[in-house]
Protein backbone atom coordinates (compact mmCIF):
# COMPACT_ATOMS: atom_id res chain seq x y z
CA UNK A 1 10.19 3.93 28.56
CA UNK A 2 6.25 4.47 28.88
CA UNK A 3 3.92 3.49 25.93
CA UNK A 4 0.44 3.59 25.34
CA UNK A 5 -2.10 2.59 22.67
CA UNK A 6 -3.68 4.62 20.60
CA UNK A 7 -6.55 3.21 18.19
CA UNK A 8 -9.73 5.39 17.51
CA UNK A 9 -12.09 8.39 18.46
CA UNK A 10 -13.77 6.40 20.95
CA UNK A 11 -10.79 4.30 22.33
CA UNK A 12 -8.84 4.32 25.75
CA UNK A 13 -5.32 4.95 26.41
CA UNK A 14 -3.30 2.92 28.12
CA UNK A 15 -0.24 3.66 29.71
CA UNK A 16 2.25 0.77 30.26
CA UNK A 17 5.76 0.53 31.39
CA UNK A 18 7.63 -1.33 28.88
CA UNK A 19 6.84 -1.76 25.21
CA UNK A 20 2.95 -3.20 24.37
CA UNK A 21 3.13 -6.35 22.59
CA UNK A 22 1.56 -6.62 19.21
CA UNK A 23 -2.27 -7.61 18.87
CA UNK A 24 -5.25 -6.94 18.10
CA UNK A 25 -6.96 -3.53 19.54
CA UNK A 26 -10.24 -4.75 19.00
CA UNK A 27 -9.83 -8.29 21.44
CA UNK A 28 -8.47 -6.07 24.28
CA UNK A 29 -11.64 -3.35 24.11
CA UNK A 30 -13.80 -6.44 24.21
CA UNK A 31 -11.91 -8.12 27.14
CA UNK A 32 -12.42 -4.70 29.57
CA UNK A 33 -16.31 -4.39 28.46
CA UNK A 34 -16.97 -7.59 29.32
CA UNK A 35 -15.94 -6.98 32.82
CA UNK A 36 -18.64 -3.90 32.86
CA UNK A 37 -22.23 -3.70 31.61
CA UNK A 38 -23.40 -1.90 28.48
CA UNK A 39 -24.99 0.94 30.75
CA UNK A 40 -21.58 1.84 32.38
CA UNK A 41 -19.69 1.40 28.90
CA UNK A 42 -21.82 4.11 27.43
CA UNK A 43 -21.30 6.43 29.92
CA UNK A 44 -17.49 5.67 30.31
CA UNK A 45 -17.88 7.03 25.87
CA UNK A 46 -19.60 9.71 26.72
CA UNK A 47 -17.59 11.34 29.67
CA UNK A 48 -14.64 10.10 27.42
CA UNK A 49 -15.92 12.12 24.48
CA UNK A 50 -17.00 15.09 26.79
CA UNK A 51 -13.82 15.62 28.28
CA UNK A 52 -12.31 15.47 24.09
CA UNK A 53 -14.58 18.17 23.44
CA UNK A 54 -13.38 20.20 26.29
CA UNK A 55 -9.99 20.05 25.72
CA UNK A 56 -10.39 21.10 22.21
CA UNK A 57 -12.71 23.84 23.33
CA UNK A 58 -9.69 25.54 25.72
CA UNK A 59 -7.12 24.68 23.10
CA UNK A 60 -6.31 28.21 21.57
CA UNK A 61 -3.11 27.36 19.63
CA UNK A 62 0.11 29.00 20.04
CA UNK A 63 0.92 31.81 18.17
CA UNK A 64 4.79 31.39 16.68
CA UNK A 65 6.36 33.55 14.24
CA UNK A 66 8.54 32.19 10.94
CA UNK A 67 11.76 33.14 12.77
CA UNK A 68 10.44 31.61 15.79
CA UNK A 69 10.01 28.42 14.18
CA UNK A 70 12.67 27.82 12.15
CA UNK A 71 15.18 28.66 15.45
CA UNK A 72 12.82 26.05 17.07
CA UNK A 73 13.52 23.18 14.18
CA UNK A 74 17.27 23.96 14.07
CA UNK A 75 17.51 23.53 18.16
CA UNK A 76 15.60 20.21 18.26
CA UNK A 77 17.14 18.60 15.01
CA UNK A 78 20.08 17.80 14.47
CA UNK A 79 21.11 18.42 10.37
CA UNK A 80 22.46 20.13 7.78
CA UNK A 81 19.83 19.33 5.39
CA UNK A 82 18.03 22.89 4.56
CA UNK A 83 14.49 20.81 2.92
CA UNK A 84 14.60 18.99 6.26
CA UNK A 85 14.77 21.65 8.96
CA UNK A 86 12.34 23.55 6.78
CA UNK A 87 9.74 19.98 7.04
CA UNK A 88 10.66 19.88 10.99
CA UNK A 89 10.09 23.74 11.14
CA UNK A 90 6.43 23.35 9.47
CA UNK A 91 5.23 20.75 11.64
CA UNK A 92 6.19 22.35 14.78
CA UNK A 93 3.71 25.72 13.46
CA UNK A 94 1.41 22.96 13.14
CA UNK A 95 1.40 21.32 16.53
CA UNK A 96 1.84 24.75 18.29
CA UNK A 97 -1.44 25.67 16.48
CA UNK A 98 -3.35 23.34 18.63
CA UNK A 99 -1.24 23.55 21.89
CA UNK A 100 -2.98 24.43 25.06
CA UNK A 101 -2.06 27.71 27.39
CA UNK A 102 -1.23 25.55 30.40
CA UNK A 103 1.36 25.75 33.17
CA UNK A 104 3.54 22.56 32.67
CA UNK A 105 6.27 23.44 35.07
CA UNK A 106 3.17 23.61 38.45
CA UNK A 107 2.23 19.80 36.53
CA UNK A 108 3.96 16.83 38.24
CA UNK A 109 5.34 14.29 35.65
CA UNK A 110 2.65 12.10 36.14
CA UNK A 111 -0.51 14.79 35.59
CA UNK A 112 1.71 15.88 32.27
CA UNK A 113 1.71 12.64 30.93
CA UNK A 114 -1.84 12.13 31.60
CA UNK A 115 -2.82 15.77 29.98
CA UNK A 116 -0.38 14.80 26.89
CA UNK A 117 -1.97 11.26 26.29
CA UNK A 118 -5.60 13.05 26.77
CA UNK A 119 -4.14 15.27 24.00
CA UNK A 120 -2.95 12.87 21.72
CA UNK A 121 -6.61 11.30 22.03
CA UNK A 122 -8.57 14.40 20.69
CA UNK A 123 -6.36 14.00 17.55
CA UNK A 124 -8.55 13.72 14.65
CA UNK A 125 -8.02 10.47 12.71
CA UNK A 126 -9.36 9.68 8.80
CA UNK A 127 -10.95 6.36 8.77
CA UNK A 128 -8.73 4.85 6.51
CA UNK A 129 -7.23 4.44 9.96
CA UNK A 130 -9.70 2.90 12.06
CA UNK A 131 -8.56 -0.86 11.83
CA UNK A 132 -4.71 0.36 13.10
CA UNK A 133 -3.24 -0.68 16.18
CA UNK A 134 -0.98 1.83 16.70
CA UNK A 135 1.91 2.22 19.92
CA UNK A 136 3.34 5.20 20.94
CA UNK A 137 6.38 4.86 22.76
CA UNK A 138 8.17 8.03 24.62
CA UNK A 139 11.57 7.69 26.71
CA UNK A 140 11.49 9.28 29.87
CA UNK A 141 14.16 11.61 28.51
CA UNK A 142 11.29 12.76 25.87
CA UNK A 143 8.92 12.47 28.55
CA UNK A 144 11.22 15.32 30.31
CA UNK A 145 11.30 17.14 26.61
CA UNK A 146 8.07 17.47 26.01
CA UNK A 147 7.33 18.63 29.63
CA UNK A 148 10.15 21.69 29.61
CA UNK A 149 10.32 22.44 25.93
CA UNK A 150 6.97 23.65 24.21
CA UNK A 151 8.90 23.42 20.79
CA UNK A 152 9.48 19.68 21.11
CA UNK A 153 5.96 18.98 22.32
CA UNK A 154 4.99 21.61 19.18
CA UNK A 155 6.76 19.04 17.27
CA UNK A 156 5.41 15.95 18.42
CA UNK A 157 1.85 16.87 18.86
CA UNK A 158 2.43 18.24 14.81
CA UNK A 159 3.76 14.93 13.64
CA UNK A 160 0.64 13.14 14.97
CA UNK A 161 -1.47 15.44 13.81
CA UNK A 162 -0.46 14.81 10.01
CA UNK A 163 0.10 11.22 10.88
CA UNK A 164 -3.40 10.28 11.94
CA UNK A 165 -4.99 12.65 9.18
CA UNK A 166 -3.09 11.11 6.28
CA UNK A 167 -5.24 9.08 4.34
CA UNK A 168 -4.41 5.51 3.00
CA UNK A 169 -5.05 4.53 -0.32
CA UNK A 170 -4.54 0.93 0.31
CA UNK A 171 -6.90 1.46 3.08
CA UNK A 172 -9.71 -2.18 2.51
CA UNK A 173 -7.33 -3.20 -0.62
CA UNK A 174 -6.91 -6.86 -1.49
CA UNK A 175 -6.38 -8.96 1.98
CA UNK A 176 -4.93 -6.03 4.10
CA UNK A 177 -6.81 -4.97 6.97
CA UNK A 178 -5.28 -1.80 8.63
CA UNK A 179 -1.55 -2.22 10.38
CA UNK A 180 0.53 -2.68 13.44
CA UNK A 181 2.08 1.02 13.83
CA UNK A 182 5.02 2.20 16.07
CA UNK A 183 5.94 5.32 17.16
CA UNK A 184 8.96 5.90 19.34
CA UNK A 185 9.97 9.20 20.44
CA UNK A 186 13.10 10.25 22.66
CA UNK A 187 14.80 13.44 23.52
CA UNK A 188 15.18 14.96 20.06
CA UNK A 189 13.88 14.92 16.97
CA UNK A 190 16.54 12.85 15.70
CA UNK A 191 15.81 10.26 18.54
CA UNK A 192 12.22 9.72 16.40
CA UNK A 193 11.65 6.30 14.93
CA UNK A 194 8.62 4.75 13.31
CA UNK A 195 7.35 1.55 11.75
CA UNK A 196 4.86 -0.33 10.34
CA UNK A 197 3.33 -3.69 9.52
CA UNK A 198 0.37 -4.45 7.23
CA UNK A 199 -2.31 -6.23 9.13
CA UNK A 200 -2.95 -9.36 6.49
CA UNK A 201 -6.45 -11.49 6.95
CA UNK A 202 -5.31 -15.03 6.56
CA UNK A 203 -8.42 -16.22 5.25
CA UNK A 204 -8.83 -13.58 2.16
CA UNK A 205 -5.09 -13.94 1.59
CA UNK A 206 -5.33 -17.75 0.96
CA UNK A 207 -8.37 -17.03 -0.95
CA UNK A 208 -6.55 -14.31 -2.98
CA UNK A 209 -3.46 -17.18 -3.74
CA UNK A 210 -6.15 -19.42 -4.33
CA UNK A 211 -7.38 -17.06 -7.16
CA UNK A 212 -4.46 -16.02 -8.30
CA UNK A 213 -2.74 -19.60 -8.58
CA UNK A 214 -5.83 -20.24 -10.92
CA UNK A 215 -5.03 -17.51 -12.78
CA UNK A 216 -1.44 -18.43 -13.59
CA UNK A 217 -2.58 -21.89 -14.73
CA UNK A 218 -5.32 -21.08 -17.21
CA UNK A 219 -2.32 -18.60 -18.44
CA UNK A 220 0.08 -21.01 -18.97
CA UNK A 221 -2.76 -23.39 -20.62
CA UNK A 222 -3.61 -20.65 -23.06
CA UNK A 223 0.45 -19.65 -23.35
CA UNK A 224 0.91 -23.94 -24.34
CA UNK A 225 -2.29 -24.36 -26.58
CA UNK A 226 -0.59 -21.01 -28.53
CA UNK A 227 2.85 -22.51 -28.83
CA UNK A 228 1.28 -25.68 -29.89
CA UNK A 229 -0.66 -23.98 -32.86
CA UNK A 230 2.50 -21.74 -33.82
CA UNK A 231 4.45 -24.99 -34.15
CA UNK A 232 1.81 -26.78 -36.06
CA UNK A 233 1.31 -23.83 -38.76
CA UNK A 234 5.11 -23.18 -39.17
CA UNK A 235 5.23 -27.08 -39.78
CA UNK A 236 2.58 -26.75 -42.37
CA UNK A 237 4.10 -23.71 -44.22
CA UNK A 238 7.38 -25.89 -44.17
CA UNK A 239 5.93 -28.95 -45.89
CA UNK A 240 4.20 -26.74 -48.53
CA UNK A 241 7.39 -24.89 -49.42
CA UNK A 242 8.75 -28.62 -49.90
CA UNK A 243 6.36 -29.16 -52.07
CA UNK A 244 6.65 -26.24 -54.33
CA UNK A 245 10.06 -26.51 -54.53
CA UNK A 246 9.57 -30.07 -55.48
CA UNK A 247 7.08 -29.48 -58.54
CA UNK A 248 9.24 -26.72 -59.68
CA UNK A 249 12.31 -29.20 -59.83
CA UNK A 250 10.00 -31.66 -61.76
CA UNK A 251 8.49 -29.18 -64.34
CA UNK A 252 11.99 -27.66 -64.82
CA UNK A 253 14.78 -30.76 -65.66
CA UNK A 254 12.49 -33.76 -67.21
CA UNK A 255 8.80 -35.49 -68.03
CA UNK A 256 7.79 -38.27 -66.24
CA UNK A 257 6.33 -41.43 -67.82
CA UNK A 258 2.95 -40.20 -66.58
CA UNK A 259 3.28 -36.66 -68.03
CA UNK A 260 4.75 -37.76 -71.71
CA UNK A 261 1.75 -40.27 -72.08
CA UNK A 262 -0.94 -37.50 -71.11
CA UNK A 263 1.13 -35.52 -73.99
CA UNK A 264 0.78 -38.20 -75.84
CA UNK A 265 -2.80 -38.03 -75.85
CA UNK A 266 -3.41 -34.49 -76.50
CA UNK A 267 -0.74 -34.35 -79.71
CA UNK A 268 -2.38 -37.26 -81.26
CA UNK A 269 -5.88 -36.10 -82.58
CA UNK A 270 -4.01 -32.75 -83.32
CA UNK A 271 -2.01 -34.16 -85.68
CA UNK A 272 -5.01 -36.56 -87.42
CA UNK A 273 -7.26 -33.64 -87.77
CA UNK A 274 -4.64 -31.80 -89.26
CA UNK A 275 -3.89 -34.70 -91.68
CA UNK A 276 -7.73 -35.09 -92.76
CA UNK A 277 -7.88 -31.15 -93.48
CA UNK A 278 -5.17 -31.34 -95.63
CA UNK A 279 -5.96 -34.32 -97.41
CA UNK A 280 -9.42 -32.48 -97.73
CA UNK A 281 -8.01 -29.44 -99.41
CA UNK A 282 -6.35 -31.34 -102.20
């Protein structure tokens, strides 16, 4: 199995036997320009991004009728899922719309793979993508797919298309900083697997814990403090209705020494004046 690396507009590709071990894209473009000077490195872009512009010039696109396409999907992929042939049948009018009028069977394996990789390259890509590392890994059976069976390659080249154009949304958000993307492909479209892996930066994710560990402890302050004052007013409200119920109790079954003297006190005079008035009259 051959795979290569695929990063950016202005990236190499690399063809290596075996699968490419995960890192980072940006270390290995720095290690191969430091072995050349800035002069040569600008003119290795701009031959790099001349030759992209030529192959996008000859690229005419294949034309390939509805019938055409559909009898394409249903011969490459495997299914009896209608929605799915139909998805398979829609990126292979996609990929054939940017497929070069070449002569692949007069192409020796080796010249195809480097024409398909060049290919591949001149792929437009949104820049939500531009801090991927992304691997594309083809069997040699795909390799001998994609060489004899324009649909297949129609496929592929349709799939990658749509996959480097789709924009992220959690492209820059919180600590993530692009991802590790694989791509393997194999005889068929049912041979196709991908994955992918967030790329986290260690330092803004400790800082984001840091932040958010803050967070949950001022919470659970404020969460305490509240359940403290609930507690202390439904304590209060308990010793009040004590206290009513108490003075009710009192007012309703007897006097207290207290309460008869005070009555004491008010009858009194009440019952003098009343005395003198009468005593008055007569």
């Amino acid at each position: 199995m051959n795979s290569f690396l695929f990063h950016d507009r202005m990236s190499a590709l690399y063809d290596f036997s075996g699968f490419f071990s995960s890192g980072s894209n940006r270390s290995n473009r720095s290690t191969s320009n430091s072995q050349t000077s800035y002069k040569d490195m600008l003119a290795n872009i701009l031959n790099q991004s001349t030759q992209s512009q030529t192959s996008q010039t000859v690229s005419t696109g294949r034309s390939i009728s509805y019938a055409e396409s559909y009898a394409a999907a249903k011969s490459i992929y495997r299914s009896h899922n209608e929605d799915q042939i139909m998805a398979v049948q829609r990126t292979i009018q996609i990929g054939a719309g940017i497929q070069d009028n070449i002569d692949r069977d007069a192409m020796s394996m080796a010249e195809y793979k480097k024409y398909f990789m060049q290919k591949v390259r001149s792929l437009p890509m949104d820049y939500t993508h531009q801090d991927d590392t992304e691997i594309i890994k083809i069997s040699e059976a795909g390799w001998e797919e994609l060489k004899s069976n324009e649909n297949y390659e129609a496929w592929v080249l349709g799939y990658l298309k749509q996959d480097f154009a789709y924009h992220n949304p959690f492209y820059g958000v919180g600590s993530i900083r692009g991802s590790y993307i694989v791509e393997e492909f194999g005889a068929s479209v049912n041979d196709h697997r991908g994955q992918s892996e967030a790329k986290i930066d260690p330092v803004e994710a400790a800082k984001n814990a840091s932040e958010a560990a803050e967070r949950r402890r001022k919470k659970r302050k404020e969460m305490l403090e509240l359940e403290e004052e609930l507690l202390m007013q439904k304590k209060a409200a308990e010793h009040i209705k004590q206290i009513k119920a108490m003075n009710t109790l009192h007012s309703l079954n007897r006097f207290d020494d207290q309460q008869v003297e005070s009555i004491g006190v008010v009858l009194t005079p009440t019952i003098s004046a009343t005395l003198v008035l009468s005593f008055d009259s007569v």
